[in-house]
PDB file of N, CA and C in Angstrom:
ATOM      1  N   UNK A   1    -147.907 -85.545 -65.984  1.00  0.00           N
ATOM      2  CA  UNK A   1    -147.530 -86.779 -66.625  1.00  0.00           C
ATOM      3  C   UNK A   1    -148.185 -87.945 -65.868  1.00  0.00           C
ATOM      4  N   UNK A   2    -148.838 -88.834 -66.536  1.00  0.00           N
ATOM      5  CA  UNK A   2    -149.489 -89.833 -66.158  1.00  0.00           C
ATOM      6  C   UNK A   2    -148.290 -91.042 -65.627  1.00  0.00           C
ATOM      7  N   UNK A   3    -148.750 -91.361 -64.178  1.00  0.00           N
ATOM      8  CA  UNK A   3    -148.013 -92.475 -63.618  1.00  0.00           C
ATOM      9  C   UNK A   3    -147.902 -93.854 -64.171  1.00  0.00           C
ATOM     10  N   UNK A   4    -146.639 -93.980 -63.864  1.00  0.00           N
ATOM     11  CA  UNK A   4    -146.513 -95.664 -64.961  1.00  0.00           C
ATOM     12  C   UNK A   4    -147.182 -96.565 -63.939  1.00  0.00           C
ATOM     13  N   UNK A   5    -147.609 -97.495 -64.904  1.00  0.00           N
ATOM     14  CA  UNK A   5    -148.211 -98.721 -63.772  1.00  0.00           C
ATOM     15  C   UNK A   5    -147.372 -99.931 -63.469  1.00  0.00           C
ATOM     16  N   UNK A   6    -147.769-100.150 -61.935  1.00  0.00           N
ATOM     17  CA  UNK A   6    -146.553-101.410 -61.733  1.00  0.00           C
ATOM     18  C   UNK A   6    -147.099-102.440 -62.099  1.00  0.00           C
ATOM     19  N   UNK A   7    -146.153-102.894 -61.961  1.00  0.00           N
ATOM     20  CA  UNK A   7    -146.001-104.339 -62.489  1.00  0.00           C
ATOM     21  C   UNK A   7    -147.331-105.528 -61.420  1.00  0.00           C
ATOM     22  N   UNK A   8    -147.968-105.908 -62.351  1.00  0.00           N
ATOM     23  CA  UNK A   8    -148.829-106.981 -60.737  1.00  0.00           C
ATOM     24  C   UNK A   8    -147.957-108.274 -59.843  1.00  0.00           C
ATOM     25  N   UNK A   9    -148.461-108.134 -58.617  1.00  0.00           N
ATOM     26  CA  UNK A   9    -147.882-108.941 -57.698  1.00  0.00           C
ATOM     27  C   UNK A   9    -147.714-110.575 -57.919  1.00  0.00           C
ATOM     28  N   UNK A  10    -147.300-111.656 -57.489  1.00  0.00           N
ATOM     29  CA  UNK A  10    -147.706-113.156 -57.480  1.00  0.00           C
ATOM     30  C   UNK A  10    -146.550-113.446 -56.604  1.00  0.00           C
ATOM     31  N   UNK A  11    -147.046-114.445 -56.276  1.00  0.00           N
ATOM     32  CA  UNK A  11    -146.305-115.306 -55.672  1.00  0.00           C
ATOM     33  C   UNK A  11    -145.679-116.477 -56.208  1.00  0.00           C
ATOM     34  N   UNK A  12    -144.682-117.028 -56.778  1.00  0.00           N
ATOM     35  CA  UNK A  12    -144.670-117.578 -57.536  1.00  0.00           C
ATOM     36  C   UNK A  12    -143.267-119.323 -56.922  1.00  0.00           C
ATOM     37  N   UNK A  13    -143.647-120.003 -57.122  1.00  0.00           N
ATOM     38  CA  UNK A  13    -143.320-121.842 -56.499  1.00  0.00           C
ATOM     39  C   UNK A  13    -142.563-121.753 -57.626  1.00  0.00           C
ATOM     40  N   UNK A  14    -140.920-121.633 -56.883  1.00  0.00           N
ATOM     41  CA  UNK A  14    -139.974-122.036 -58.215  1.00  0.00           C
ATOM     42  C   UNK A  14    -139.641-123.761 -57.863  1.00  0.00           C
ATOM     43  N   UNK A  15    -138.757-124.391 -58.416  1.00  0.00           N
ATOM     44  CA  UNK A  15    -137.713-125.414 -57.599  1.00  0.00           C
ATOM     45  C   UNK A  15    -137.254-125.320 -56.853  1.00  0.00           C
ATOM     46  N   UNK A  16    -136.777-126.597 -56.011  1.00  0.00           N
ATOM     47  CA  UNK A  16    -135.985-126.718 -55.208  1.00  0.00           C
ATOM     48  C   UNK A  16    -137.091-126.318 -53.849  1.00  0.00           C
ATOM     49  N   UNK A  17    -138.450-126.038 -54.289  1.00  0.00           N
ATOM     50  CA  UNK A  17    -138.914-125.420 -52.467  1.00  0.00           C
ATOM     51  C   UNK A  17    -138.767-124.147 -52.247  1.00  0.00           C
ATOM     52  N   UNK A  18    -138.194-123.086 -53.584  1.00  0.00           N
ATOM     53  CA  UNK A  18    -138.524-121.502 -52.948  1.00  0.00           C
ATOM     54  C   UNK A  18    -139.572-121.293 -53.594  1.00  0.00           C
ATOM     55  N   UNK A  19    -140.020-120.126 -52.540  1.00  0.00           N
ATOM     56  CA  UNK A  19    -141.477-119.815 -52.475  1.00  0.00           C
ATOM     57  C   UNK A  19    -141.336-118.003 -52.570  1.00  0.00           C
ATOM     58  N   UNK A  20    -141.696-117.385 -53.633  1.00  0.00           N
ATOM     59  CA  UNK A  20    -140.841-116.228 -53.181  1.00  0.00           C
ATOM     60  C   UNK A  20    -142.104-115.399 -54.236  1.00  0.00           C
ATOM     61  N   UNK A  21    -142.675-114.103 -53.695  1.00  0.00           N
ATOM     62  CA  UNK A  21    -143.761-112.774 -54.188  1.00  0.00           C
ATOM     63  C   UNK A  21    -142.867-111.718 -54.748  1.00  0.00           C
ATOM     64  N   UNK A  22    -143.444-110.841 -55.599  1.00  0.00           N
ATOM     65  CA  UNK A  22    -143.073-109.544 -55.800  1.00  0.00           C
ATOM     66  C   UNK A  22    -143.474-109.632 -57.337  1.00  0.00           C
ATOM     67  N   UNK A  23    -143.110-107.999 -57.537  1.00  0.00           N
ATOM     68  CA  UNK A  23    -143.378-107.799 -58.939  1.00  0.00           C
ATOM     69  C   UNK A  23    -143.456-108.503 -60.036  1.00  0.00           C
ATOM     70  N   UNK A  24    -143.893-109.021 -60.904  1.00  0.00           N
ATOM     71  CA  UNK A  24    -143.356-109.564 -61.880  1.00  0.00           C
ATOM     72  C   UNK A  24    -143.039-109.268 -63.017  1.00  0.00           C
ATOM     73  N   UNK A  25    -142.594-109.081 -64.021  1.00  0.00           N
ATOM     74  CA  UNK A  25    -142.217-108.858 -65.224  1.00  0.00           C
ATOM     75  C   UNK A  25    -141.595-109.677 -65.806  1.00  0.00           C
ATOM     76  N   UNK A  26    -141.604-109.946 -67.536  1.00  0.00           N
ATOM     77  CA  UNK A  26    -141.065-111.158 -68.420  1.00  0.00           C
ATOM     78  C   UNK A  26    -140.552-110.093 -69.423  1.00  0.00           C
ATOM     79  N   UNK A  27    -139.497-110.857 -69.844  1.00  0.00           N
ATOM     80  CA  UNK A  27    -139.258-110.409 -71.224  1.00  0.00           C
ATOM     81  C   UNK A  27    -138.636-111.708 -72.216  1.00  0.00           C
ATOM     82  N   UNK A  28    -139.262-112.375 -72.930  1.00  0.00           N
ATOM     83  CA  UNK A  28    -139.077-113.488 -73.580  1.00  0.00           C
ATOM     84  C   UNK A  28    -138.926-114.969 -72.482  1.00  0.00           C
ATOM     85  N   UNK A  29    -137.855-115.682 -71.737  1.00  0.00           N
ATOM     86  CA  UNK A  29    -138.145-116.424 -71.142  1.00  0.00           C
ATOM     87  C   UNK A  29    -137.486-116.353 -69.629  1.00  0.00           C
ATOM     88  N   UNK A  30    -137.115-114.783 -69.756  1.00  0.00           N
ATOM     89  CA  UNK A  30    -136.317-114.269 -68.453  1.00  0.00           C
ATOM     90  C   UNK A  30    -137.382-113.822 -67.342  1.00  0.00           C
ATOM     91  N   UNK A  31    -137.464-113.702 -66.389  1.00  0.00           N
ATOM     92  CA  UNK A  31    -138.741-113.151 -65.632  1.00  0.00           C
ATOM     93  C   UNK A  31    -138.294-112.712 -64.342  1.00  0.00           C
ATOM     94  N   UNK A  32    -138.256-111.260 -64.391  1.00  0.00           N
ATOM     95  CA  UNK A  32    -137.506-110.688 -62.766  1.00  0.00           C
ATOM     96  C   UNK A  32    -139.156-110.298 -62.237  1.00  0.00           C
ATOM     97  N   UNK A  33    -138.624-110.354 -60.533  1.00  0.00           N
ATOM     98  CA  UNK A  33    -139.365-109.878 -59.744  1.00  0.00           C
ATOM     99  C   UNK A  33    -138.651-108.642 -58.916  1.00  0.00           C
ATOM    100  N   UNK A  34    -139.403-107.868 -58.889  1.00  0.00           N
ATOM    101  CA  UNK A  34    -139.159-106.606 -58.201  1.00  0.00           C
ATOM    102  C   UNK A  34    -140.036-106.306 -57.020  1.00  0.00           C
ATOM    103  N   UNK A  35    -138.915-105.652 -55.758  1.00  0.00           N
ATOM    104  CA  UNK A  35    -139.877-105.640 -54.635  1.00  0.00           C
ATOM    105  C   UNK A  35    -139.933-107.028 -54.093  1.00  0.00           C
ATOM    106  N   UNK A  36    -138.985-108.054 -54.538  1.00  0.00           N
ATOM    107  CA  UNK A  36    -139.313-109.308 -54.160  1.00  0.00           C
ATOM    108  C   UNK A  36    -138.711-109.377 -52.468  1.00  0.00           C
ATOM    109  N   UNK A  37    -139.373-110.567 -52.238  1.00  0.00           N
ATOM    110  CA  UNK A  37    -139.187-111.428 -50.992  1.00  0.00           C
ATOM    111  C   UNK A  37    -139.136-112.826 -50.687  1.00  0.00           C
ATOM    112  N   UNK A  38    -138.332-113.688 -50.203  1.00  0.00           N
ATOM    113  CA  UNK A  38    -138.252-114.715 -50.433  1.00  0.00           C
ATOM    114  C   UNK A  38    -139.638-115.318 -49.130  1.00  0.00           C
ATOM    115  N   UNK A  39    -140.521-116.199 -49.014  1.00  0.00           N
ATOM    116  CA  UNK A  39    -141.530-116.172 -48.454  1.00  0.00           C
ATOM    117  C   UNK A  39    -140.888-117.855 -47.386  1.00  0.00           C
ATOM    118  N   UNK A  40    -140.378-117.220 -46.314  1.00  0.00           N
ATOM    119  CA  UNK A  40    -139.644-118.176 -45.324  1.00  0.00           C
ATOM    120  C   UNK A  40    -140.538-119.077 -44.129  1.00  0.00           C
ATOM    121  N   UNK A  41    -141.308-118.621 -43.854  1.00  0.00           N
ATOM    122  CA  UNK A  41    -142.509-118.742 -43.314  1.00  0.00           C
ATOM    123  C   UNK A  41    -143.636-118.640 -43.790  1.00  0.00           C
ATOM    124  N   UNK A  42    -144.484-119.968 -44.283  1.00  0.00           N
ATOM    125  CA  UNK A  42    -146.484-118.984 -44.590  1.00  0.00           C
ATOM    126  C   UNK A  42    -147.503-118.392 -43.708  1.00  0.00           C
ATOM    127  N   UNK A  43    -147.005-119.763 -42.443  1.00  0.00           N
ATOM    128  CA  UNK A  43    -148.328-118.726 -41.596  1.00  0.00           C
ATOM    129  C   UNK A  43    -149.372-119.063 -41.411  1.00  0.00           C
ATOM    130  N   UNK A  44    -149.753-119.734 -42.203  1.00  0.00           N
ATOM    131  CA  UNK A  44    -151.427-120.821 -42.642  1.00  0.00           C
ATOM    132  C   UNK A  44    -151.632-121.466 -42.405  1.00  0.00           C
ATOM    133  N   UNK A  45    -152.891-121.334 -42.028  1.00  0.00           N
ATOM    134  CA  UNK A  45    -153.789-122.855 -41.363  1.00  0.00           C
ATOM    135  C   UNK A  45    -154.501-123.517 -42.544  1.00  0.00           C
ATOM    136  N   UNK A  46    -154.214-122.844 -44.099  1.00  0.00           N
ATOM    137  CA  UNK A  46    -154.965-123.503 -44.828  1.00  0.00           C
ATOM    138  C   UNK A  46    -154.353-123.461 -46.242  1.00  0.00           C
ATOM    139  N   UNK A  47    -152.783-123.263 -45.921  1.00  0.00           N
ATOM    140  CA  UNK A  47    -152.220-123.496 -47.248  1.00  0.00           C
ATOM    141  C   UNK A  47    -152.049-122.386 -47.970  1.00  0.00           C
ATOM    142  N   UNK A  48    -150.686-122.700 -48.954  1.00  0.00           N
ATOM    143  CA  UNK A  48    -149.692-121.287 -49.759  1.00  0.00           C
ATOM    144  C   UNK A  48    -150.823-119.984 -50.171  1.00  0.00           C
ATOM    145  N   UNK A  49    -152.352-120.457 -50.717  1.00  0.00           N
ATOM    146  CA  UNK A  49    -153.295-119.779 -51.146  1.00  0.00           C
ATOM    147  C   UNK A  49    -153.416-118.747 -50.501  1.00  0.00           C
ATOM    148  N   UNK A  50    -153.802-118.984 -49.277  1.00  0.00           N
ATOM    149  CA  UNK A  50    -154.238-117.970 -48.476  1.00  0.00           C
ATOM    150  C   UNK A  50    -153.521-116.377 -48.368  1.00  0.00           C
ATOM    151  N   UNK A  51    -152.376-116.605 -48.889  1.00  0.00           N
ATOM    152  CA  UNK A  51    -151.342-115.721 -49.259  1.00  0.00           C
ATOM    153  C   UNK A  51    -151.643-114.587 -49.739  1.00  0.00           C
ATOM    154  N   UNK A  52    -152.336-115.096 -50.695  1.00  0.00           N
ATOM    155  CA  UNK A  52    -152.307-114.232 -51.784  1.00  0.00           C
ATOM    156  C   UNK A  52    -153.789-112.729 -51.541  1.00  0.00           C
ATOM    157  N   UNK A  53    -154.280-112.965 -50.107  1.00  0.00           N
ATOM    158  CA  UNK A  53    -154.407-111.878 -49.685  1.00  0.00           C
ATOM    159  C   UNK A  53    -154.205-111.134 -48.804  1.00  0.00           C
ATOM    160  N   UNK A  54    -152.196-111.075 -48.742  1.00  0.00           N
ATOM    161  CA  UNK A  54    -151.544-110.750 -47.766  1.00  0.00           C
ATOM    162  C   UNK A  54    -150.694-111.425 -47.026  1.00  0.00           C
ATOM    163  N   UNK A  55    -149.567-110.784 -46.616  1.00  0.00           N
ATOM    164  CA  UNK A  55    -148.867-111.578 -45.329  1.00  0.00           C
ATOM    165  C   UNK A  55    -150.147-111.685 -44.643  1.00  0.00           C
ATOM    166  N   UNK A  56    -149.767-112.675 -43.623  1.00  0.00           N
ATOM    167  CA  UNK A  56    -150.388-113.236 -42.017  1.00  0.00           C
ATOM    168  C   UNK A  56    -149.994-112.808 -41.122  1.00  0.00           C
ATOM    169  N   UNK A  57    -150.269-112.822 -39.569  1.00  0.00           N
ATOM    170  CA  UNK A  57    -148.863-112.526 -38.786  1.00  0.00           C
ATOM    171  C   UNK A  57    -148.268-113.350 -38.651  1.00  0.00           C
ATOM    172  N   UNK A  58    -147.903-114.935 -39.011  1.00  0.00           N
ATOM    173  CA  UNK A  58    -147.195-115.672 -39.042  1.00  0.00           C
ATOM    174  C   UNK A  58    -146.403-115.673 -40.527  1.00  0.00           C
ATOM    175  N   UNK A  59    -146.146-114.906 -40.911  1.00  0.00           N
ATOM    176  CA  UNK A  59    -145.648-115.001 -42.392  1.00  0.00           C
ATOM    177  C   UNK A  59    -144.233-114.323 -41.901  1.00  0.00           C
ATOM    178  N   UNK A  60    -143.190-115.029 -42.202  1.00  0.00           N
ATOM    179  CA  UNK A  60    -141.686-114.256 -41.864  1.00  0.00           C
ATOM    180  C   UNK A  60    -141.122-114.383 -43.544  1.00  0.00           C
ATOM    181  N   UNK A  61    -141.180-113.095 -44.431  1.00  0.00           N
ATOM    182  CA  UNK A  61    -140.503-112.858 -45.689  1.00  0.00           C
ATOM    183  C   UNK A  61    -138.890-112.461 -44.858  1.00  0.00           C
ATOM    184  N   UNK A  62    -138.187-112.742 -46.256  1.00  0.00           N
ATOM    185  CA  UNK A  62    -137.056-112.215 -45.929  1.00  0.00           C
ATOM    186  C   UNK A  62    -136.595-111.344 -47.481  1.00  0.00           C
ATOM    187  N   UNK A  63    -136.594-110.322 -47.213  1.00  0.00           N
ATOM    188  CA  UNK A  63    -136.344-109.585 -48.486  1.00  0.00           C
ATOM    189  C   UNK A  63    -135.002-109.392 -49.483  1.00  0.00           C
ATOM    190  N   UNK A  64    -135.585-109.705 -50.220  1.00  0.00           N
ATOM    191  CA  UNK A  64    -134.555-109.821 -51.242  1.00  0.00           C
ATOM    192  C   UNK A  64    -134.235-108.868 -52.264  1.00  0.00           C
ATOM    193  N   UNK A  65    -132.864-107.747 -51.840  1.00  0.00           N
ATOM    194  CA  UNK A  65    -132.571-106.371 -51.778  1.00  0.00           C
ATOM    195  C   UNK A  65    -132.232-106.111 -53.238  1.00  0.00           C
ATOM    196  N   UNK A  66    -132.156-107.048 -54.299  1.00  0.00           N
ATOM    197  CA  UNK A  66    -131.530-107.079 -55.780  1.00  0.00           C
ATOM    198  C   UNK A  66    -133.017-107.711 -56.628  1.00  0.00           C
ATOM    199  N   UNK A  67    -133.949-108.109 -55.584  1.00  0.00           N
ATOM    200  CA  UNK A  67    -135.195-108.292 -56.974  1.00  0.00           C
ATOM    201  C   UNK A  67    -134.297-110.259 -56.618  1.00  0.00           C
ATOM    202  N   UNK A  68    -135.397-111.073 -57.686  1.00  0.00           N
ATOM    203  CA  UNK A  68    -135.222-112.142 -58.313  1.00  0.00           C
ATOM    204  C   UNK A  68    -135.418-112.641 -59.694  1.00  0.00           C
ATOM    205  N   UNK A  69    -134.384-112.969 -59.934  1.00  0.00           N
ATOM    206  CA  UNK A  69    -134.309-113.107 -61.786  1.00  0.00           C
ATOM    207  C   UNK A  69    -134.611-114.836 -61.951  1.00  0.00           C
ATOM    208  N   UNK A  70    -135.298-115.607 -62.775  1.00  0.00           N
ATOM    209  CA  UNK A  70    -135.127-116.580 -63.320  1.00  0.00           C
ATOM    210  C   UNK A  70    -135.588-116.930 -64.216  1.00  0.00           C
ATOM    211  N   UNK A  71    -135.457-118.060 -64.869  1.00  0.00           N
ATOM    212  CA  UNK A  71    -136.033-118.552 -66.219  1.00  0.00           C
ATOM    213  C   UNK A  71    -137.485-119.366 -66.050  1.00  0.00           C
ATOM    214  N   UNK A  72    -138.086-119.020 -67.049  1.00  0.00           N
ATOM    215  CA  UNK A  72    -139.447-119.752 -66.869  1.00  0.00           C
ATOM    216  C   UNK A  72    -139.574-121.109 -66.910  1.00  0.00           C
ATOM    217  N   UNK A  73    -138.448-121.658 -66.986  1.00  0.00           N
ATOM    218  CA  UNK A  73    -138.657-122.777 -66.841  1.00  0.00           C
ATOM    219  C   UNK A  73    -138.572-123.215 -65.496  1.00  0.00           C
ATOM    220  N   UNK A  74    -138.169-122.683 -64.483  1.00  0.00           N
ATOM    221  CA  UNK A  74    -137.775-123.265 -63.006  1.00  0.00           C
ATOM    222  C   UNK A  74    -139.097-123.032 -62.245  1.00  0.00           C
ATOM    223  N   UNK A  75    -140.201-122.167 -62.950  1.00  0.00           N
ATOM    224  CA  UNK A  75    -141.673-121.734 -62.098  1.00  0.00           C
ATOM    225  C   UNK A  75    -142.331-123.144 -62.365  1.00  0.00           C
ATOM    226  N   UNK A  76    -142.983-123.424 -60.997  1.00  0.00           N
ATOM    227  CA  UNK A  76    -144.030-124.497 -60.534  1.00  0.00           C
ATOM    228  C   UNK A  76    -145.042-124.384 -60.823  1.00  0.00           C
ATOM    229  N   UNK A  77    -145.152-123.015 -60.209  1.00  0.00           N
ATOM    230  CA  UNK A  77    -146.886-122.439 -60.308  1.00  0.00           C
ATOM    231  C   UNK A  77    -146.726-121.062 -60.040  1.00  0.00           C
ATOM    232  N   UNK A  78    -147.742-119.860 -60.115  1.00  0.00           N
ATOM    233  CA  UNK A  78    -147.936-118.617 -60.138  1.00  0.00           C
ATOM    234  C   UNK A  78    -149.202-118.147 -59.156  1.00  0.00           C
ATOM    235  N   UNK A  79    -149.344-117.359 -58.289  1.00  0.00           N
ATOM    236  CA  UNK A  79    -150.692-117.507 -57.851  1.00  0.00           C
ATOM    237  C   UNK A  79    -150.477-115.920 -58.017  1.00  0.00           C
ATOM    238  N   UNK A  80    -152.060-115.469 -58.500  1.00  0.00           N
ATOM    239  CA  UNK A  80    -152.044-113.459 -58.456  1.00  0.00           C
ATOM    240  C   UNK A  80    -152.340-113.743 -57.240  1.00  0.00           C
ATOM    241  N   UNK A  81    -152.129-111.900 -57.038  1.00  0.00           N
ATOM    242  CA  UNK A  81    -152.091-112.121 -55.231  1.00  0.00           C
ATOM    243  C   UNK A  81    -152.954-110.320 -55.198  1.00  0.00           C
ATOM    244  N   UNK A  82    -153.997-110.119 -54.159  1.00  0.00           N
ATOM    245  CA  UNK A  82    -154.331-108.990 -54.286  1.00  0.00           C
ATOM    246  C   UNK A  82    -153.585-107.971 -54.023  1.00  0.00           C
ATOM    247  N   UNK A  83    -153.527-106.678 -55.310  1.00  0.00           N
ATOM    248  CA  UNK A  83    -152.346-105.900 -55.315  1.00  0.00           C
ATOM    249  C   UNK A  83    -152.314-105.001 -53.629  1.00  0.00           C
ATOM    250  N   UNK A  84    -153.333-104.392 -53.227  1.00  0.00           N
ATOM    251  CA  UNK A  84    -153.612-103.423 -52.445  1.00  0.00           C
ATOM    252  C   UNK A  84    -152.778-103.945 -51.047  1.00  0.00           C
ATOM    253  N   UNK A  85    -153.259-105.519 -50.691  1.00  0.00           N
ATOM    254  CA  UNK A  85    -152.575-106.578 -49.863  1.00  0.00           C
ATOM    255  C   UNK A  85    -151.819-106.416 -49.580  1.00  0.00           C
ATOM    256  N   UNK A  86    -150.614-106.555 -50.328  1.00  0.00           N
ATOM    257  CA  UNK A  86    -148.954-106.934 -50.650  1.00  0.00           C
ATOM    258  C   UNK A  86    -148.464-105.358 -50.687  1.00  0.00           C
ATOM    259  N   UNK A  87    -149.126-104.469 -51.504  1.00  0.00           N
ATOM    260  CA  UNK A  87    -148.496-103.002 -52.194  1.00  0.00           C
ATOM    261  C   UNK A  87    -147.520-102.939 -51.290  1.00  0.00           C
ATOM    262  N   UNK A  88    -147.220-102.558 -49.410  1.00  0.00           N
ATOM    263  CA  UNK A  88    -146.466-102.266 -48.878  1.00  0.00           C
ATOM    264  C   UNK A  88    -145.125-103.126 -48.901  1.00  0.00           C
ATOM    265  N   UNK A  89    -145.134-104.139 -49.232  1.00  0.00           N
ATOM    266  CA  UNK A  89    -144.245-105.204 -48.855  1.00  0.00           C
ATOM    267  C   UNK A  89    -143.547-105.614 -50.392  1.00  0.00           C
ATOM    268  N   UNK A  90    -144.127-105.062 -51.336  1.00  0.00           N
ATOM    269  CA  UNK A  90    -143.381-105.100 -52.727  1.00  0.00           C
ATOM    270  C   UNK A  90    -143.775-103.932 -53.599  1.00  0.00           C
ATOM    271  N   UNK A  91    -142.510-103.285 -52.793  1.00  0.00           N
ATOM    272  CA  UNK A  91    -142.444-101.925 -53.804  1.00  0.00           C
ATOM    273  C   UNK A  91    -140.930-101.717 -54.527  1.00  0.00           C
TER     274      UNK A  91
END
């Protein structure tokens, strides 16, 4: 049986200042992340971007054991993030 494919990674700038990666998935205007982490630390000498190929060693996630659910309306921005990068850290 052929393996299902996951879901792709982002990082995604809600309100309020959280900054939080993992799976993504939508279904109409609901949008959970799986494998998520709330992103507490970046780490960067050159800004949220740099992220998105990988933690840093200055990057302190704090994981978030239920996933993150919200509405599309509270997202800022979305950045893809390379899957291979992240794979360990959002499964």
């Amino acid at each position: 049986m052929p393996r299902a494919k996951k879901s792709p990674v982002y990082i995604v700038i809600l309100q309020r200042g959280w900054v939080v990666v993992g799976r993504l998935s939508q279904v109409g205007q609901r949008i959970a992340l799986t494998g998520a982490s709330v992103i507490r630390k970046w780490g960067t000498t050159r800004g949220l971007p740099e992220l998105v190929n990988g933690p840093l060693p200055g990057t302190v996630l704090d994981p978030a054991a239920l996933g993150i659910k919200y509405h599309e309306l509270t997202e800022i921005a979305r950045l893809p993030c390379v899957e291979d990068k992240w794979a360990s850290h959002c499964q």
